[in-house]
N, C-alpha and C. Protein backbone atom coordinates (compact mmCIF):
# COMPACT_ATOMS: atom_id res chain seq x y z
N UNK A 1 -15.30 -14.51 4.80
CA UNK A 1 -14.77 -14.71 6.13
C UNK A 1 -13.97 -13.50 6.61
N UNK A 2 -13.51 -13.13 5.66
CA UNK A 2 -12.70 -11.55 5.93
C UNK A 2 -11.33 -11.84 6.89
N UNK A 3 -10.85 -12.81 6.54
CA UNK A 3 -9.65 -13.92 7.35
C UNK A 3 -7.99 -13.69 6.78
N UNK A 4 -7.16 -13.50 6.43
CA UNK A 4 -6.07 -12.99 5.75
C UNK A 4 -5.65 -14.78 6.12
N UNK A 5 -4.91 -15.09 4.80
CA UNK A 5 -4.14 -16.37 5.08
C UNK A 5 -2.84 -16.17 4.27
N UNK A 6 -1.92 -16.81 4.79
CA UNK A 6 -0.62 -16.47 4.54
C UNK A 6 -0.36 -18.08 3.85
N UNK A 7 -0.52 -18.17 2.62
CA UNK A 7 0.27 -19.66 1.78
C UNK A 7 1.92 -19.62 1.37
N UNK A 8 2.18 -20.38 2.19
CA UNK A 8 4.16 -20.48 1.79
C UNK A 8 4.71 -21.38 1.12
N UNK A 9 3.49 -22.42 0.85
CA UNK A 9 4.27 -23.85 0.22
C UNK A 9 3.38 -23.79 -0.99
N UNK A 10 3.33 -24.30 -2.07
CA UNK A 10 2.89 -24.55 -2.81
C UNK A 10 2.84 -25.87 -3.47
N UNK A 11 2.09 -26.53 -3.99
CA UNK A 11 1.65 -27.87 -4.34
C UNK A 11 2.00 -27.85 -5.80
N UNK A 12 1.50 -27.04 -6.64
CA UNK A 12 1.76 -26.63 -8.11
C UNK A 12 2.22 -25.77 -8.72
N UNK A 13 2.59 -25.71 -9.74
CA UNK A 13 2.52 -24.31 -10.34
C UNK A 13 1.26 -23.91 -10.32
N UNK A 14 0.39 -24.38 -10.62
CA UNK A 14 -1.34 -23.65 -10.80
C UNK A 14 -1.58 -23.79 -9.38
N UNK A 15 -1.43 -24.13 -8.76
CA UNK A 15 -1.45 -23.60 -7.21
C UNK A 15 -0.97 -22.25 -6.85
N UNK A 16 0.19 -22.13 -7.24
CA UNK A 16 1.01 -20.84 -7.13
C UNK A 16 0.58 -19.88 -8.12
N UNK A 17 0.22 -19.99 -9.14
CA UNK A 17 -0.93 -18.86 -10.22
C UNK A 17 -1.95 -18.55 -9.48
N UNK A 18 -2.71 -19.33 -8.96
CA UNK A 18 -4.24 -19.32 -8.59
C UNK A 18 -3.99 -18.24 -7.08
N UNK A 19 -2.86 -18.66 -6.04
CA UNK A 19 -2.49 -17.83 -5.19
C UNK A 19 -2.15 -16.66 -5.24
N UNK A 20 -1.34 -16.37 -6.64
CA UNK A 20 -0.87 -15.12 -7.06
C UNK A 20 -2.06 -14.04 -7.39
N UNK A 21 -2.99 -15.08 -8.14
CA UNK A 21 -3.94 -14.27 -8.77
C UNK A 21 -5.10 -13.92 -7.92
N UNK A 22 -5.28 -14.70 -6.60
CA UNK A 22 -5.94 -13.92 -5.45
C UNK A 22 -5.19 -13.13 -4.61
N UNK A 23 -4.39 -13.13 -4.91
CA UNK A 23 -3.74 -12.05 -4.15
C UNK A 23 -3.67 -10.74 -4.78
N UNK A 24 -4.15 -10.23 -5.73
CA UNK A 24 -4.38 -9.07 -6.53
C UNK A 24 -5.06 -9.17 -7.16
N UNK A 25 -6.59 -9.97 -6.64
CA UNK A 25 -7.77 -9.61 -6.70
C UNK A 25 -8.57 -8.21 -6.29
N UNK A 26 -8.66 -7.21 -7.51
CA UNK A 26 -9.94 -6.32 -6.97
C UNK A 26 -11.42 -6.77 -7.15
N UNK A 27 -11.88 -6.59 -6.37
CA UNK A 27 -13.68 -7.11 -6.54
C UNK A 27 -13.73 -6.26 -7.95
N UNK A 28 -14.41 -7.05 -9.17
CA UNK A 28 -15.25 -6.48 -10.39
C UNK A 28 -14.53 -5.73 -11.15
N UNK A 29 -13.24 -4.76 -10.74
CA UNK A 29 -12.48 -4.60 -11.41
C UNK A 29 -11.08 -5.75 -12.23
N UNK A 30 -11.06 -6.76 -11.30
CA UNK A 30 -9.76 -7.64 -11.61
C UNK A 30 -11.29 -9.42 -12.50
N UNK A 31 -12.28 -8.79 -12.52
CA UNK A 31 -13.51 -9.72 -13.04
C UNK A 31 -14.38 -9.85 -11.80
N UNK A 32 -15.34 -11.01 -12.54
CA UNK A 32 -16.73 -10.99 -11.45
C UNK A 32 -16.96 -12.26 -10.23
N UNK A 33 -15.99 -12.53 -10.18
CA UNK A 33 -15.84 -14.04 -9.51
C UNK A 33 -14.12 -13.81 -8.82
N UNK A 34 -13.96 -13.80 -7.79
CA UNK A 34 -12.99 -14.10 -7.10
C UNK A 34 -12.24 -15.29 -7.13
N UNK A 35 -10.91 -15.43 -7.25
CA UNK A 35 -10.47 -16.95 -7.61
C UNK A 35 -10.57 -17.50 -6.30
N UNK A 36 -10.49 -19.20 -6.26
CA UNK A 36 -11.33 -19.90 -5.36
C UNK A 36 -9.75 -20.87 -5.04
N UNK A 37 -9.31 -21.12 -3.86
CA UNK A 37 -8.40 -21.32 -3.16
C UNK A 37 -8.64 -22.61 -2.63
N UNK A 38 -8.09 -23.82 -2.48
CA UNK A 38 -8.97 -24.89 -1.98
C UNK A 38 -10.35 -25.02 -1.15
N UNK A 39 -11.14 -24.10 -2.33
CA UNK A 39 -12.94 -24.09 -2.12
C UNK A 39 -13.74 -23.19 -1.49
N UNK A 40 -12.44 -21.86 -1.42
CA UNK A 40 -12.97 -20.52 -0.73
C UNK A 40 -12.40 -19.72 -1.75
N UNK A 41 -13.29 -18.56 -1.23
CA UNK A 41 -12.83 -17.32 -2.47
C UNK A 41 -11.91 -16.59 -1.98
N UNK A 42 -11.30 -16.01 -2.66
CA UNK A 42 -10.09 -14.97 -1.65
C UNK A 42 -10.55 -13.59 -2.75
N UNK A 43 -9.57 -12.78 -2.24
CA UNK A 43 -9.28 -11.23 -2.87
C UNK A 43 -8.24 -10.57 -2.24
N UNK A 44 -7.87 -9.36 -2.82
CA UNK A 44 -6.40 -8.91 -1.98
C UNK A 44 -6.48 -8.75 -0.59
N UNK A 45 -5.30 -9.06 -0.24
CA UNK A 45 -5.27 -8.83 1.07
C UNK A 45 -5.42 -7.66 1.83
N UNK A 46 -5.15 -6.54 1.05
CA UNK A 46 -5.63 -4.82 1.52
C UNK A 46 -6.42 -4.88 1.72
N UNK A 47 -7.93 -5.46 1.16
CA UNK A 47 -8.73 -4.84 1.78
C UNK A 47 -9.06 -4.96 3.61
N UNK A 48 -8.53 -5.97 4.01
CA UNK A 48 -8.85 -6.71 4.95
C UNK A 48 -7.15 -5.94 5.90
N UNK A 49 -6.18 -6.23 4.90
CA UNK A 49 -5.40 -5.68 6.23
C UNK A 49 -3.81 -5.42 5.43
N UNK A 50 -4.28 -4.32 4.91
CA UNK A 50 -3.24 -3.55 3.97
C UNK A 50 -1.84 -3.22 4.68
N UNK A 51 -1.99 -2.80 5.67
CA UNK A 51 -0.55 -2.46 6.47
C UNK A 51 -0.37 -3.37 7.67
N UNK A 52 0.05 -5.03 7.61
CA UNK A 52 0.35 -5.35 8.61
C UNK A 52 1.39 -4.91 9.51
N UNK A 53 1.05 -5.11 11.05
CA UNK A 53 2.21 -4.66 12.42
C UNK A 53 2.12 -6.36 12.69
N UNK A 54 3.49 -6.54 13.27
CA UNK A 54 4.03 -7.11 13.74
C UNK A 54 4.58 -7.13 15.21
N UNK A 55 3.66 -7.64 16.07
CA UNK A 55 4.17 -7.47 17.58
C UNK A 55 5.76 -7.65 18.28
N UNK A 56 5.77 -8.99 17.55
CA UNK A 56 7.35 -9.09 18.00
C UNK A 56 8.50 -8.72 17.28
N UNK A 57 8.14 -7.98 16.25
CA UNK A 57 9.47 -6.69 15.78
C UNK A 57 9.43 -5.65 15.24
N UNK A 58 9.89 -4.50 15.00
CA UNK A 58 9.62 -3.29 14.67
C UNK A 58 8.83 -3.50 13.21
N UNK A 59 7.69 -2.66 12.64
CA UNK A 59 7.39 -2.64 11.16
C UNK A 59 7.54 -0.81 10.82
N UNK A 60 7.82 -0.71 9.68
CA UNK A 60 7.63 0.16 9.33
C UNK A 60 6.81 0.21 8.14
N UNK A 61 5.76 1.33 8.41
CA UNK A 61 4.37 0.70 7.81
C UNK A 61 4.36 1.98 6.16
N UNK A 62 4.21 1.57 5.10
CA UNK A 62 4.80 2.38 4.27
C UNK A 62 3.67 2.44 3.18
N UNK A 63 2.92 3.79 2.57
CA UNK A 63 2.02 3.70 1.60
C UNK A 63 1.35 4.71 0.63
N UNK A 64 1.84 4.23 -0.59
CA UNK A 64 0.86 5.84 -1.24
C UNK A 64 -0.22 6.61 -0.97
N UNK A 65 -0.54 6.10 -0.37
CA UNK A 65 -1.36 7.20 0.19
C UNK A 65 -1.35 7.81 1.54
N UNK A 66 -1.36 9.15 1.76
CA UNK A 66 -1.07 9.83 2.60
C UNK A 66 -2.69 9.37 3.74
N UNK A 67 -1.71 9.14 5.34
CA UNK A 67 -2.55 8.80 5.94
C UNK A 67 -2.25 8.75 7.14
N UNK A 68 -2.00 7.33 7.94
CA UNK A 68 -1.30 6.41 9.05
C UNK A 68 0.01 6.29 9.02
N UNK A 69 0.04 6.01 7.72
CA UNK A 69 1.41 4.75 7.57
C UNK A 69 2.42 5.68 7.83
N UNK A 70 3.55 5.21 8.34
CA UNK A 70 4.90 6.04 8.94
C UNK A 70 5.54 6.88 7.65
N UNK A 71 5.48 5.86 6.24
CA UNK A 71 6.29 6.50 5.58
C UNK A 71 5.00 6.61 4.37
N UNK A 72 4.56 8.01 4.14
CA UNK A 72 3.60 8.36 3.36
C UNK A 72 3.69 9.67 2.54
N UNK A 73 2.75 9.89 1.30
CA UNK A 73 2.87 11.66 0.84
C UNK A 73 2.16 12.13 2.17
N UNK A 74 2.40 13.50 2.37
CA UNK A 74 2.10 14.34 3.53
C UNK A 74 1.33 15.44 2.62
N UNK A 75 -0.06 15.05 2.28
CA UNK A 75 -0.90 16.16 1.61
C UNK A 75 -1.31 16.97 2.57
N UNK A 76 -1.18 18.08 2.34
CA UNK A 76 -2.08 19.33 3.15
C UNK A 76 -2.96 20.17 2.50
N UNK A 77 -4.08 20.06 3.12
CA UNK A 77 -5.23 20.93 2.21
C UNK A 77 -5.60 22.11 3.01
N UNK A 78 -5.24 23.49 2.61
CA UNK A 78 -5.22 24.48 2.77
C UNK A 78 -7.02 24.74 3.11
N UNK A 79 -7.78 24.26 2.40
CA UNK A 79 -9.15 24.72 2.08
C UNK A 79 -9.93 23.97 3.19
N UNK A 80 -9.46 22.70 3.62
CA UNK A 80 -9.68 22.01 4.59
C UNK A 80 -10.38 22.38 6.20
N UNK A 81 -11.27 22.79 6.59
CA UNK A 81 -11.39 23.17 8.03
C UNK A 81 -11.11 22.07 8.49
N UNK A 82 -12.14 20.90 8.52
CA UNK A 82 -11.70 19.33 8.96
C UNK A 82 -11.36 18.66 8.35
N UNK A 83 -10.52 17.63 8.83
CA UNK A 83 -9.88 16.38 7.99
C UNK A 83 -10.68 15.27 7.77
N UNK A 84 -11.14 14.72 7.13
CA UNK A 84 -11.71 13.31 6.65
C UNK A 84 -10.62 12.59 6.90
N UNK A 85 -11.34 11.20 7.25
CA UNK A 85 -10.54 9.88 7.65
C UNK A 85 -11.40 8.85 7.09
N UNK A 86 -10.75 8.19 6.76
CA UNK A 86 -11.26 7.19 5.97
C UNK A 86 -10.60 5.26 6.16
N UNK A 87 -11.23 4.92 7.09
CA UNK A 87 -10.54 2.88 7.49
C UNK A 87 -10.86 2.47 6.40
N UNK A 88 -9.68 1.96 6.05
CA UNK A 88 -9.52 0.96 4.50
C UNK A 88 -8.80 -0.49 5.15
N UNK A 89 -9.43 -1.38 5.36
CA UNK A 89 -8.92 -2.60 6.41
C UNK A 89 -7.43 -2.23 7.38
N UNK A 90 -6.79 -2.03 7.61
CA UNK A 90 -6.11 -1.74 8.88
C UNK A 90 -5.57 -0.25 8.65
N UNK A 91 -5.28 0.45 7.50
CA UNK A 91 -5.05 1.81 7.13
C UNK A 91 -5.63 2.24 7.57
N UNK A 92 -5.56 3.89 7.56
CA UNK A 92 -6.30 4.64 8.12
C UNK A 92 -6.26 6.22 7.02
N UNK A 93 -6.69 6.34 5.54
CA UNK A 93 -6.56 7.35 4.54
C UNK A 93 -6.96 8.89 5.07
N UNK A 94 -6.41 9.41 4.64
CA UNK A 94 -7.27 10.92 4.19
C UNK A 94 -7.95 10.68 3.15
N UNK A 95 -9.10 11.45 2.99
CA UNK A 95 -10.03 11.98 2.06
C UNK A 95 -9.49 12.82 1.60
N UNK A 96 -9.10 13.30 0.68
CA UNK A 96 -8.80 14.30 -0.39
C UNK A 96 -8.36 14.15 -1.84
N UNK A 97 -8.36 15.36 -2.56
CA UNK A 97 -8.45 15.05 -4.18
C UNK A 97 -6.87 14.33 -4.56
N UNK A 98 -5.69 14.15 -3.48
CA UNK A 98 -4.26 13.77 -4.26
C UNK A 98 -4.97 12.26 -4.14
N UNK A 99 -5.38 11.87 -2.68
CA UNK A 99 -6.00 10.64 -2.45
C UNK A 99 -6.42 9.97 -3.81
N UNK A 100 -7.57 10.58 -4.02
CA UNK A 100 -8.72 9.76 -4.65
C UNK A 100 -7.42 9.93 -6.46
N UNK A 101 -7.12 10.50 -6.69
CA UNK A 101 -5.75 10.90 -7.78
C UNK A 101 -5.20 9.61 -8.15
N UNK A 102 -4.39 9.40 -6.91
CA UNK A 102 -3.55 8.05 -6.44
C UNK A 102 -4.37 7.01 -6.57
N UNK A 103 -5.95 6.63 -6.15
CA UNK A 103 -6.55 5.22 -6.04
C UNK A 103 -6.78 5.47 -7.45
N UNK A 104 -7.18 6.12 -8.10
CA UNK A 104 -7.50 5.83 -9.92
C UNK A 104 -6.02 5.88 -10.16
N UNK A 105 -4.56 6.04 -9.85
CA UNK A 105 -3.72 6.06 -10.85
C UNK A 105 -3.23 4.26 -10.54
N UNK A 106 -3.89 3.59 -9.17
CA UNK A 106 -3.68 2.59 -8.80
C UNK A 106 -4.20 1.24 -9.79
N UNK A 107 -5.52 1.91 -10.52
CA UNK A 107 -6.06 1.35 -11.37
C UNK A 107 -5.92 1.01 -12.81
N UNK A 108 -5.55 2.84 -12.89
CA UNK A 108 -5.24 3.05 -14.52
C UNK A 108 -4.15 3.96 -14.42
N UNK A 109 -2.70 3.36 -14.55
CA UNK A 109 -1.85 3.91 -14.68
C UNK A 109 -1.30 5.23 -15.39
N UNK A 110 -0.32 6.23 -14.87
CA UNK A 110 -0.46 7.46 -15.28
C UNK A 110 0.79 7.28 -16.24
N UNK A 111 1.21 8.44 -16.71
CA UNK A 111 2.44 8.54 -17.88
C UNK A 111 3.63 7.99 -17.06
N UNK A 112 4.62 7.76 -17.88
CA UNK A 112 6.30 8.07 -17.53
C UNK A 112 7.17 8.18 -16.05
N UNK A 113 6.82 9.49 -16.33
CA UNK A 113 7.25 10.70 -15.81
C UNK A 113 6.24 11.16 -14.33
N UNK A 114 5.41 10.82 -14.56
CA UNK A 114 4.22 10.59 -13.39
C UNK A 114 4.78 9.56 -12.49
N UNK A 115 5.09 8.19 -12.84
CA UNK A 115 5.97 6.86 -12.19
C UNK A 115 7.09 7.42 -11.57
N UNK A 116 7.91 7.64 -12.55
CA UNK A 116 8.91 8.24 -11.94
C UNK A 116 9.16 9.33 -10.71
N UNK A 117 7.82 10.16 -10.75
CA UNK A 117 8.23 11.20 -9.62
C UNK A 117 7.52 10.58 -8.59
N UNK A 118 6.83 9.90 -9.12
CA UNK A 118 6.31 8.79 -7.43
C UNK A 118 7.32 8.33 -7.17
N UNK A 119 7.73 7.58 -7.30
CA UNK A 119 9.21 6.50 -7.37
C UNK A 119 10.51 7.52 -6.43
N UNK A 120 10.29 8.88 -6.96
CA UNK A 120 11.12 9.46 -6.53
C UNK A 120 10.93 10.47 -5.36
N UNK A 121 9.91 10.30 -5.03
CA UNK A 121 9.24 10.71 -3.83
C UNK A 121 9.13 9.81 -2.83
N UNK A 122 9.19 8.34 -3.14
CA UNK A 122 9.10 7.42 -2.35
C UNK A 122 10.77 7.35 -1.40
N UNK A 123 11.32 7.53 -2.42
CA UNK A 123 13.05 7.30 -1.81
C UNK A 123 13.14 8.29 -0.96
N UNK A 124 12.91 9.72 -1.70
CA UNK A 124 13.12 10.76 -0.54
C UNK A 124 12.53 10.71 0.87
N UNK A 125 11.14 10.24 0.71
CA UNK A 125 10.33 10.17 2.36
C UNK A 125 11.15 8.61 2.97
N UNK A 126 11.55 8.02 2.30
CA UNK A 126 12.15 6.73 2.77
C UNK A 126 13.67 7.31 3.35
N UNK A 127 14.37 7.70 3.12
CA UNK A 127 15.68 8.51 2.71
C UNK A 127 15.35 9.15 4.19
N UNK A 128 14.59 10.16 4.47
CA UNK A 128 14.08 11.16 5.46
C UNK A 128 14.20 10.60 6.55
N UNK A 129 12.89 9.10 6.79
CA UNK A 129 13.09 8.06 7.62
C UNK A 129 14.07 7.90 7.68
N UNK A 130 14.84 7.02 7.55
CA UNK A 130 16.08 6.48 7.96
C UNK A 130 16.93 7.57 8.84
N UNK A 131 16.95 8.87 7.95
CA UNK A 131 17.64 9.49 8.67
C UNK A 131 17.37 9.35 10.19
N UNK A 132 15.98 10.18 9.97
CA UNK A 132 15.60 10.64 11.32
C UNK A 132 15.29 9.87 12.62
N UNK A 133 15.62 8.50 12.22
CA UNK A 133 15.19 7.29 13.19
C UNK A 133 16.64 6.77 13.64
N UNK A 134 17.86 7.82 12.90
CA UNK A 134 18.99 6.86 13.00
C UNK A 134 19.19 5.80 12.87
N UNK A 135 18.75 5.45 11.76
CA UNK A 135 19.14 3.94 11.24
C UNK A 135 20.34 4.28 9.87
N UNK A 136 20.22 5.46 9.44
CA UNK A 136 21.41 5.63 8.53
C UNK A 136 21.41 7.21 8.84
N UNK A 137 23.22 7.12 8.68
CA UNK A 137 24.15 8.13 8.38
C UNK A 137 23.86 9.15 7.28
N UNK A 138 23.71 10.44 7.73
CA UNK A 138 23.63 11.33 6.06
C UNK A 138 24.88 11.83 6.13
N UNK A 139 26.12 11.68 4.69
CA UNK A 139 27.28 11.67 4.79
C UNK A 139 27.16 13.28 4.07
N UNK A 140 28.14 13.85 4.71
CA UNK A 140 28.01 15.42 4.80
C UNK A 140 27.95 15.51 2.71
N UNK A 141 27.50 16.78 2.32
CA UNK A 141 27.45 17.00 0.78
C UNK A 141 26.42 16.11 0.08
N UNK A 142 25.87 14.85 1.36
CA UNK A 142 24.63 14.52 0.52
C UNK A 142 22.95 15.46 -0.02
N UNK A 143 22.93 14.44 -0.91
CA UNK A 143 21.20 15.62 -0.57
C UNK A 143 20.22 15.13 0.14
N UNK A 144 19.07 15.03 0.54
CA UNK A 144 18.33 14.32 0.68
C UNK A 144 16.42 14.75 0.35
């Protein structure tokens, strides 16, 4: 159906497993059968609509991979004449090698120290935002 449904109540605990576990459904990678929801199949909700907006209040749309989303890595490819674009249900990706990097480290996780400088790249471009939208103060001697 390609339908996004939002479940808030739950009936069971195995209600609430079975929800969890379609909700981070990958097709064939997460197995071969999609879990089945009172008698429909589901799968993650990215594919269908990874960065929801919200009409009636601000979103700020946030994602490893460099792309659309407000708060993203900002890859630049030097070698690049044109940019590839790539619709991944409401995203909107670049094509390039940090890209495709990131969707396998999404799969098969990288070292340590790899986590960590994501992690720490995330705060800084988050950190940046805030500033620059004036939603927070940078108190003089900070870094950012």
């Amino acid at each position: 159906k390609n339908v996004n449904r939002l479940i808030s109540q739950f009936t069971s605990r195995n209600y609430l497993i079975d929800c969890l576990l379609a909700s981070c459904y990958i097709p064939f990678y997460s197995g071969s059968s999609p879990p089945v929801i009172d008698g429909d199949q589901y799968i993650d909700g990215g594919f269908t609509n990874n960065l929801p907006v919200f009409e009636e209040l601000p979103t700020i749309t946030i994602s490893p991979f460099s792309g659309s989303a407000i708060i993203a890595p900002n890859d630049y490819d030097s070698l690049s004449f044109r940019e590839w674009r790539l619709r991944v249900g409401t995203q909107e990706l670049k094509v390039n090698v940090q890209n495709m990097i990131r969707g396998a480290q999404a799969l098969f996780p990288p070292n340590l120290d790899v986590l960590k400088s994501y992690y720490e790249m995330g705060q800084r471009d988050a950190m940046r935002f805030l500033l620059g939208a004036g939603i927070l103060e940078r108190q003089l001697g900070d870094a950012v």
